[in-house]
N, C-alpha and C. Protein backbone atom coordinates (compact mmCIF):
# COMPACT_ATOMS: atom_id res chain seq x y z
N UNK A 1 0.85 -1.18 0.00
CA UNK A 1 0.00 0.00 0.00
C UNK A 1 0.90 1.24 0.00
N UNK A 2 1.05 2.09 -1.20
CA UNK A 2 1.26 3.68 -0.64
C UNK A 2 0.93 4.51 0.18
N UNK A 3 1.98 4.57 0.88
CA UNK A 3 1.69 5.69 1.82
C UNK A 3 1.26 6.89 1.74
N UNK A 4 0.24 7.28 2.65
CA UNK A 4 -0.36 8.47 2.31
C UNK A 4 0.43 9.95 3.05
N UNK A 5 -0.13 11.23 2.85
CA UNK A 5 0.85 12.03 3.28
C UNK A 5 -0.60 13.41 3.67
N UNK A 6 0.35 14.30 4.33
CA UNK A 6 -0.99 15.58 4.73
C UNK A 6 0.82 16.45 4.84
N UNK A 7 -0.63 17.44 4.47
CA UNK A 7 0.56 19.27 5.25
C UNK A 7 0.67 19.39 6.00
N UNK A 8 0.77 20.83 6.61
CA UNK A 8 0.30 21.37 7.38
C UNK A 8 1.59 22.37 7.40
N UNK A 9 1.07 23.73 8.41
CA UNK A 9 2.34 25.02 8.30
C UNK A 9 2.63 25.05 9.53
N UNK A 10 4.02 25.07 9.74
CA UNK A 10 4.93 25.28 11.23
C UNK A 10 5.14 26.58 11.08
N UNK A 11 5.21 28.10 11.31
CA UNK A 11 5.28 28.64 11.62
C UNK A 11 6.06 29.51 12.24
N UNK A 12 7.62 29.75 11.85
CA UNK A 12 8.70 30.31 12.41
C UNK A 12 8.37 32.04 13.26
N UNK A 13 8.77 32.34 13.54
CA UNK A 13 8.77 33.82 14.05
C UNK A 13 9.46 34.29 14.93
N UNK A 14 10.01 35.53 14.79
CA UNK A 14 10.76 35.92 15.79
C UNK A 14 10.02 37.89 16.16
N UNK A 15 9.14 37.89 17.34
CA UNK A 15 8.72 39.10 17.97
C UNK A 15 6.83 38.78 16.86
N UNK A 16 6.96 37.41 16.39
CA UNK A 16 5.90 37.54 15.91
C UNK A 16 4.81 35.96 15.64
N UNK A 17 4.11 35.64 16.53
CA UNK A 17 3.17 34.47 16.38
C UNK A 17 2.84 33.91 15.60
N UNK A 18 2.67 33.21 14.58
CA UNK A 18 1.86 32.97 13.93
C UNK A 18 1.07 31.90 13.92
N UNK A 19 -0.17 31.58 13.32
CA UNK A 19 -1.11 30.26 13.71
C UNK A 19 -1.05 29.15 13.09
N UNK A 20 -1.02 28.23 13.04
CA UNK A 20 -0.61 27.29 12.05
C UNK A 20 -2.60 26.51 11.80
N UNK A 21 -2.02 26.25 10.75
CA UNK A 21 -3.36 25.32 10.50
C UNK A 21 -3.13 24.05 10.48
N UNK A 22 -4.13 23.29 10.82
CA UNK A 22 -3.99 21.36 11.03
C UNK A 22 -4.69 20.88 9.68
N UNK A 23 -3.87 19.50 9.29
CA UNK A 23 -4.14 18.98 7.65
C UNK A 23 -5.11 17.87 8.62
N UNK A 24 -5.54 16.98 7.67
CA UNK A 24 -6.33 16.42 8.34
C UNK A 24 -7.01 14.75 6.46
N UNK A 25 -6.98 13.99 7.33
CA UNK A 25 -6.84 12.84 6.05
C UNK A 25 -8.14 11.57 6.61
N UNK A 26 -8.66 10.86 6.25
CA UNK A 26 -9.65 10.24 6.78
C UNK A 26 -9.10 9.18 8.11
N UNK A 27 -7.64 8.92 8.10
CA UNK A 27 -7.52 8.26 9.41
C UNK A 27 -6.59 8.83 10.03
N UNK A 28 -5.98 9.71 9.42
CA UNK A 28 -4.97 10.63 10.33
C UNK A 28 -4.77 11.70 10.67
N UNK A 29 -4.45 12.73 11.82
CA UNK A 29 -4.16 14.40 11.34
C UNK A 29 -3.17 14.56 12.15
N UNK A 30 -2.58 16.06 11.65
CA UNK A 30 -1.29 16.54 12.25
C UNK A 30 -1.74 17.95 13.02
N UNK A 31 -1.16 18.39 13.70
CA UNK A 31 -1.11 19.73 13.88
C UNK A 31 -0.33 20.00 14.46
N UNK A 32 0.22 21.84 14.31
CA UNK A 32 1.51 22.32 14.91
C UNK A 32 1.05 23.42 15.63
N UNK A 33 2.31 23.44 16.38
CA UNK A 33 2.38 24.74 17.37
C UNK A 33 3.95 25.44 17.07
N UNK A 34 3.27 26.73 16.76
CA UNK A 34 4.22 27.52 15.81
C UNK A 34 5.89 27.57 16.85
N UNK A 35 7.12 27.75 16.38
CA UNK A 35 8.09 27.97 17.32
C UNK A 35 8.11 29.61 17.00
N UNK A 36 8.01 29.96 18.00
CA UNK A 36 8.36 31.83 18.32
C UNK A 36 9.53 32.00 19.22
N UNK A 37 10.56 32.73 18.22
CA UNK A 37 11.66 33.19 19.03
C UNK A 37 11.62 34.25 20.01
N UNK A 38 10.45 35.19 19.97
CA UNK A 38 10.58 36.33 20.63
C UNK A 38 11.61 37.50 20.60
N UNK A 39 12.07 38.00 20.97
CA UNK A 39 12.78 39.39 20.75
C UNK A 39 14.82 38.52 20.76
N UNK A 40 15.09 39.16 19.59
CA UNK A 40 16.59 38.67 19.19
C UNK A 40 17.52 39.92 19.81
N UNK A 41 18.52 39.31 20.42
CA UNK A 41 19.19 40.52 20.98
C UNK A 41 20.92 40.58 20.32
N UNK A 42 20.86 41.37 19.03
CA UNK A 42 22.15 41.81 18.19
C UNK A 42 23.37 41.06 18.83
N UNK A 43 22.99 41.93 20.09
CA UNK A 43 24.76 41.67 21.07
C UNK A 43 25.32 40.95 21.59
N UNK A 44 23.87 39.83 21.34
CA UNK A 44 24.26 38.81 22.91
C UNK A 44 25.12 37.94 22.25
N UNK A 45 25.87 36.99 23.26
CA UNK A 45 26.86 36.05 22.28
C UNK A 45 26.63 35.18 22.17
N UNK A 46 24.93 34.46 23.24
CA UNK A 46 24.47 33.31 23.08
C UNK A 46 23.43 33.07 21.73
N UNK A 47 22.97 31.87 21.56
CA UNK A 47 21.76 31.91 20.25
C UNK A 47 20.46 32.01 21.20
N UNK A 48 19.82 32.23 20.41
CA UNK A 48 18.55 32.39 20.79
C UNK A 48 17.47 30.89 20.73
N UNK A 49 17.32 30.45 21.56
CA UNK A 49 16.60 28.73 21.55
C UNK A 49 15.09 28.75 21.54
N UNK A 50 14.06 28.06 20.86
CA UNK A 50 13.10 28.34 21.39
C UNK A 50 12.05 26.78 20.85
N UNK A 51 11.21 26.36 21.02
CA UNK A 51 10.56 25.13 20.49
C UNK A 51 9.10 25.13 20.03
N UNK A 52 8.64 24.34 19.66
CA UNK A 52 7.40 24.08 19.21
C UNK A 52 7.25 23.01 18.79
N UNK A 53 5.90 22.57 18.06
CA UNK A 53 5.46 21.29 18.71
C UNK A 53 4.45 20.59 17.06
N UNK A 54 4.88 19.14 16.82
CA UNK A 54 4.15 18.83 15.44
C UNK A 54 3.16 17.67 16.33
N UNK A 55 2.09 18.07 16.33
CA UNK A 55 1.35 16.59 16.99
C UNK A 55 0.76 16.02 15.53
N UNK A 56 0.97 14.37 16.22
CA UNK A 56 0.10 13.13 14.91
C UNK A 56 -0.65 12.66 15.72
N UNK A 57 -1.70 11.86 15.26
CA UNK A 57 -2.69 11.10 15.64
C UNK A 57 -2.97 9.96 14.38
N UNK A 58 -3.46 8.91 14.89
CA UNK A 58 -3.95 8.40 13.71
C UNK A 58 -5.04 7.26 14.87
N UNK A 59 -5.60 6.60 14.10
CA UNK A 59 -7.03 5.68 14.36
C UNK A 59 -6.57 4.48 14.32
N UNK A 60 -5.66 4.03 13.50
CA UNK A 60 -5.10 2.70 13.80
C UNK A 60 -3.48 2.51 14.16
N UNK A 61 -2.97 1.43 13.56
CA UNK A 61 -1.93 1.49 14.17
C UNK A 61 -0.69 2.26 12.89
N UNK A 62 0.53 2.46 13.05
CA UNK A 62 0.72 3.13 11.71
C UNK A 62 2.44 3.54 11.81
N UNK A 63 2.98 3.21 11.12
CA UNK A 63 4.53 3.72 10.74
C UNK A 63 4.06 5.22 10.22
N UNK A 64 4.79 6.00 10.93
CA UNK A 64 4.84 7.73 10.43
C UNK A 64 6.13 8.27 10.24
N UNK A 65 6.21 9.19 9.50
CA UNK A 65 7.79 9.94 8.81
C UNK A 65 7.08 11.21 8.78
N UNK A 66 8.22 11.88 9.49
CA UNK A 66 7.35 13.43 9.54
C UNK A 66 9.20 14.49 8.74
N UNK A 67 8.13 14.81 7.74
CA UNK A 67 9.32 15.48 6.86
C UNK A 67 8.75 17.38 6.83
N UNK A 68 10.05 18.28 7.45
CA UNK A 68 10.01 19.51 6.84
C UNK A 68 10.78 20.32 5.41
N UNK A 69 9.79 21.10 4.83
CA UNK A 69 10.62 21.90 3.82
C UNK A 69 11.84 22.85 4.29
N UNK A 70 12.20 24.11 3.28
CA UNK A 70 13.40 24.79 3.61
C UNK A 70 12.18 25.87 3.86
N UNK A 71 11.04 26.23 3.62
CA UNK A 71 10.56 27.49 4.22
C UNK A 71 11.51 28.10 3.23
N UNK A 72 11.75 29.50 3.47
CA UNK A 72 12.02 30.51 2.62
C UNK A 72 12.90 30.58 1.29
N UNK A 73 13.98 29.71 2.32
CA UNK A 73 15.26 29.65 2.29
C UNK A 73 16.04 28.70 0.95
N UNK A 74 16.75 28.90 0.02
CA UNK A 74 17.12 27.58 -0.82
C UNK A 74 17.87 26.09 -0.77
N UNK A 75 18.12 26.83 0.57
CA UNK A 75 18.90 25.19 1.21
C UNK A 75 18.83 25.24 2.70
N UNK A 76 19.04 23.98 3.76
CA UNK A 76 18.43 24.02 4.56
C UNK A 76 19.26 24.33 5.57
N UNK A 77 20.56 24.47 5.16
CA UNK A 77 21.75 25.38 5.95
C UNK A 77 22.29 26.53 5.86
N UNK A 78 21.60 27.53 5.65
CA UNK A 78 20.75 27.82 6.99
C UNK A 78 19.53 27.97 6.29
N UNK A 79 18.21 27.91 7.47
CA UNK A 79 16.91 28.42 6.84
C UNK A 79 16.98 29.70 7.39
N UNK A 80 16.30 30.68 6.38
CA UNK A 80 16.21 32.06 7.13
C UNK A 80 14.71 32.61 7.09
N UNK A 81 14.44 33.64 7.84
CA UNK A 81 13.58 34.00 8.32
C UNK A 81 13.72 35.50 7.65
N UNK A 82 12.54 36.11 6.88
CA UNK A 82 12.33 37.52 6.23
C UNK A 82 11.95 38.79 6.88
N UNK A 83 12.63 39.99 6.72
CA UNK A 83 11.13 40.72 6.98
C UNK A 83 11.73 41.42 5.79
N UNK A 84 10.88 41.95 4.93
CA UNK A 84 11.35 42.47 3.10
C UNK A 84 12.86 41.44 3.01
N UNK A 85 13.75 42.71 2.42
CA UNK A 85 15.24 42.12 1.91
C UNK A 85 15.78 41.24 3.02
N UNK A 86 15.47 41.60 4.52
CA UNK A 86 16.49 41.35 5.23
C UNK A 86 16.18 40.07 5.85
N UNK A 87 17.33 39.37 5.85
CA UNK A 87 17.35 37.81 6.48
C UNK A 87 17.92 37.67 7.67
N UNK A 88 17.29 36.88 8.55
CA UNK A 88 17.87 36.50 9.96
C UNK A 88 18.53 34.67 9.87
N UNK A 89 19.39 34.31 10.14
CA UNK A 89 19.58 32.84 9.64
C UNK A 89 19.25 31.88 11.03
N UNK A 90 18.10 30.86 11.12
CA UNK A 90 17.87 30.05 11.82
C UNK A 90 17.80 28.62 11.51
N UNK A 91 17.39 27.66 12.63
CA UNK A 91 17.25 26.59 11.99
C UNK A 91 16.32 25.70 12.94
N UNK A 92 16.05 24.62 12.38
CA UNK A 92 15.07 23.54 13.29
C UNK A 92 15.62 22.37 13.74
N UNK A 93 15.53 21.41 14.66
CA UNK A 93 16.52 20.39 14.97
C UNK A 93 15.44 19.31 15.62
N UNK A 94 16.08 18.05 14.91
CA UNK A 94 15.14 17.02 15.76
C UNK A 94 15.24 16.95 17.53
N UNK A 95 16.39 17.14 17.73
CA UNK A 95 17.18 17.29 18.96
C UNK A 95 17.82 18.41 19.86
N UNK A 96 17.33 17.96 21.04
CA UNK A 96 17.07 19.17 21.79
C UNK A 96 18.91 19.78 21.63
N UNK A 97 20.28 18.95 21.94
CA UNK A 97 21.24 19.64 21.18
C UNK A 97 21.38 20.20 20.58
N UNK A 98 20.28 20.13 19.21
CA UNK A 98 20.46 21.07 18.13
C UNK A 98 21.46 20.65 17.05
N UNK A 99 21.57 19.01 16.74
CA UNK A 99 22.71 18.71 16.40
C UNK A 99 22.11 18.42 14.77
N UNK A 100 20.96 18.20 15.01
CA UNK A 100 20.24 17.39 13.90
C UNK A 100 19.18 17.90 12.86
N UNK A 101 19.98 17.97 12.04
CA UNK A 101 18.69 19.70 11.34
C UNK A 101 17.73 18.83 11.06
N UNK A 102 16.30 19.15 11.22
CA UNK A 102 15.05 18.26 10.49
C UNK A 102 14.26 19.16 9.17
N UNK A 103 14.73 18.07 8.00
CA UNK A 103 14.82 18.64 6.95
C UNK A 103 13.67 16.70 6.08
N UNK A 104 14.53 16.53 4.71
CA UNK A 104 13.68 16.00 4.26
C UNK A 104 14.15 14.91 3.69
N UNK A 105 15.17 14.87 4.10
CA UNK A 105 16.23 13.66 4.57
C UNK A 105 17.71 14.16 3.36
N UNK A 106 17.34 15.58 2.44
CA UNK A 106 18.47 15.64 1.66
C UNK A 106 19.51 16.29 2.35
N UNK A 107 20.70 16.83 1.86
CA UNK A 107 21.49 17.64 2.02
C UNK A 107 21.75 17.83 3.45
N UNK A 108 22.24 16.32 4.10
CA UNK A 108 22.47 15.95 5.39
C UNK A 108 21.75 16.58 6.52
N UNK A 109 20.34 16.55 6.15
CA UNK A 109 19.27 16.57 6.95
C UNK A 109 18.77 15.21 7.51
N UNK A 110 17.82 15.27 8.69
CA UNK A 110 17.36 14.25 8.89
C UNK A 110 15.70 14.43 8.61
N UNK A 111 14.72 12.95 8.94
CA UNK A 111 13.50 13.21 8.98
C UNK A 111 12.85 12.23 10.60
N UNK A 112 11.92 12.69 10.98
CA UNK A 112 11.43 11.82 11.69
C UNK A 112 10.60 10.53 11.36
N UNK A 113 11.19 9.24 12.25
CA UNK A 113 10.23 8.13 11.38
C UNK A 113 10.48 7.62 12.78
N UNK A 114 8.86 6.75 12.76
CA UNK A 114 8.62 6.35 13.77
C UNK A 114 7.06 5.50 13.56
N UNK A 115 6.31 5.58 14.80
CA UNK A 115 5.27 4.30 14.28
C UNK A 115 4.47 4.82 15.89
N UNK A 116 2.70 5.40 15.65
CA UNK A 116 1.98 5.33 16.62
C UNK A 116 1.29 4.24 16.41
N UNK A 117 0.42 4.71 17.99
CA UNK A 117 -0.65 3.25 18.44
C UNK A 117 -2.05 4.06 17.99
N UNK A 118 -2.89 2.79 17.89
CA UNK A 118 -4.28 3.48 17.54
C UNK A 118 -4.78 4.00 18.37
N UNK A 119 -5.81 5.06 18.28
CA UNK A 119 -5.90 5.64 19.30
C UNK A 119 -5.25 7.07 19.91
N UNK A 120 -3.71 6.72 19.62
CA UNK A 120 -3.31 7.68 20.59
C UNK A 120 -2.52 8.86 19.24
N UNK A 121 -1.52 9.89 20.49
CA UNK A 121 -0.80 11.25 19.62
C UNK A 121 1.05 10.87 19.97
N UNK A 122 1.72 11.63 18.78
CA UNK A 122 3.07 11.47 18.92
C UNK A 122 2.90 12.81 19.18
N UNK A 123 3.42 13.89 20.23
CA UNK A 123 3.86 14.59 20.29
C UNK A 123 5.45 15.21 19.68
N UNK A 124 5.91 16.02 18.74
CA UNK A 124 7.23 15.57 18.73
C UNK A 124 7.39 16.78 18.67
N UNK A 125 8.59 17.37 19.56
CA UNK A 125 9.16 18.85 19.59
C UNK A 125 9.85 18.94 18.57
N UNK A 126 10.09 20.78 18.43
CA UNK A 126 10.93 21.30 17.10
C UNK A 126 11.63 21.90 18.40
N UNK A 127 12.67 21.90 17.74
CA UNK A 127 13.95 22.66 18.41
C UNK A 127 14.32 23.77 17.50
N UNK A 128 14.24 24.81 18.04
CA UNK A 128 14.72 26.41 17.15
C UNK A 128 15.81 26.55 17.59
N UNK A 129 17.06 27.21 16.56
CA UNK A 129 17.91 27.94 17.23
C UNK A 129 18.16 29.47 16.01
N UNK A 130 18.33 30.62 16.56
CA UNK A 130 19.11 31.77 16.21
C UNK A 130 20.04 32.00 16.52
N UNK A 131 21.64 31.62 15.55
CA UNK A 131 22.87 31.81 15.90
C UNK A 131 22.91 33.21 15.93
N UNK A 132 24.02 33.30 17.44
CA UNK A 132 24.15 34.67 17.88
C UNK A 132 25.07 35.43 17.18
N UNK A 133 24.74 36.65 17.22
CA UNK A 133 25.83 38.06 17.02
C UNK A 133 25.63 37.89 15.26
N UNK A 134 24.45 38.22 14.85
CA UNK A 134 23.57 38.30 13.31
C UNK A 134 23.45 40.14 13.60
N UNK A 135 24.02 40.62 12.39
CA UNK A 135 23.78 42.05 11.92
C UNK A 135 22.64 42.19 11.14
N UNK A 136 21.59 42.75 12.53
CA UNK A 136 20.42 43.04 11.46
C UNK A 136 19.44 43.44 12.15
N UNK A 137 18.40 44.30 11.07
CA UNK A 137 17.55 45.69 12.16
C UNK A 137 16.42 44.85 13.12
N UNK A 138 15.74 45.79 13.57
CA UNK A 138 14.97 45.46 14.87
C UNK A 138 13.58 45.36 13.87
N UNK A 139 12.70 44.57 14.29
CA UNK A 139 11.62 44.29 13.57
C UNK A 139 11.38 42.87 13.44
N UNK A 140 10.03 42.80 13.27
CA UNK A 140 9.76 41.20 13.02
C UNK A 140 10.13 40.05 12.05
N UNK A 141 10.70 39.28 12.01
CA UNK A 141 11.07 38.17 11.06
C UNK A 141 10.29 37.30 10.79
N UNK A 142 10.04 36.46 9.68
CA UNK A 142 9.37 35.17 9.55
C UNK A 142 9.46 34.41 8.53
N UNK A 143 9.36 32.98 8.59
CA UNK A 143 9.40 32.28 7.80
C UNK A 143 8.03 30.65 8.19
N UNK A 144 7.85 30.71 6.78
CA UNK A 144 6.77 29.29 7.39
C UNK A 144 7.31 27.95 6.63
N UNK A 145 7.12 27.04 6.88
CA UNK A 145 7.96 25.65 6.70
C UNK A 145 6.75 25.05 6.79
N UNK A 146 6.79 24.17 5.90
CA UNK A 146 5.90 23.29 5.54
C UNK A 146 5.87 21.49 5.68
N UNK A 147 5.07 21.04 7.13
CA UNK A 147 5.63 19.56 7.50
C UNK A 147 4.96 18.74 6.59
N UNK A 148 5.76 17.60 6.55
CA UNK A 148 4.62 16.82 5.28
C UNK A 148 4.55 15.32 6.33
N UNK A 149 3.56 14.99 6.48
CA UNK A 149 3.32 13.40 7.54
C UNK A 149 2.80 12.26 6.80
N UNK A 150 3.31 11.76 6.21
CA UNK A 150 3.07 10.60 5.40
C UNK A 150 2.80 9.02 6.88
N UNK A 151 1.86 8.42 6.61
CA UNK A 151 1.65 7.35 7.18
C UNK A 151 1.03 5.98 6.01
């Protein structure tokens, strides 16, 4: 059987929220909770960390692979985040280290694969990071990334 697949939008931001919408398939759905960096500080020498959240569900039992796009960006090292011309460079990580970019398995990315129970939700965190000491004005950034959940 081919595996089937759904969207849905993760939601990057930094000083700015955004809502994500949930895909939704006759036995499965996803939904996210956007990662918001909140206010980036030029000077500091640390990055800026922040998380959010892809929930699955499904009705029976089910092998799942949860794959993200590059969002704005043309490759996934780094993804960046807009406001007009100007780019902020961030990224997403399967792991709370931050070691493991979650991408779409190319260009030494990884993807999530794994397998729920019927019935129940995979919760699975995004790990944000904003590498520190980035030259660039004050104002809101964003970028949206697009998860794809094939079961």
């Amino acid at each position: 059987m081919r595996p089937r697949a759904l969207s849905a939008t993760l939601a990057i931001a930094v000083g700015l929220l955004l809502a994500a919408r949930p895909a939704a398939a006759a036995n499965c759905t996803v939904s996210t909770t956007p990662v918001s960096f909140g206010a980036y500080n030029v000077f500091s020498g640390a990055p800026l960390d922040s998380t959010g959240m892809v929930t699955c569900w499904c009705d029976d039992d089910r092998d799942i692979e949860v794959r993200f796009n590059q969002g704005s960006s043309t490759t996934f090292q780094p993804r960046t985040m807009r406001k007009g011309p100007e780019v902020l460079n961030y990224n997403l990580y399967l792991n709370a280290a931050r070691t493991t970019i979650w991408g779409d398995g190319s260009g030494g990315t990884s993807v999530y694969s794994g397998s729920i129970s019927s019935g129940s939700t995979v919760d699975l965190i995004v790990y944000g990071r904003v590498p520190a000491l980035q030259n660039v004005s004050a104002g809101a950034y964003s970028d949206t990334v697009t998860v794809t959940f094939e079961f």
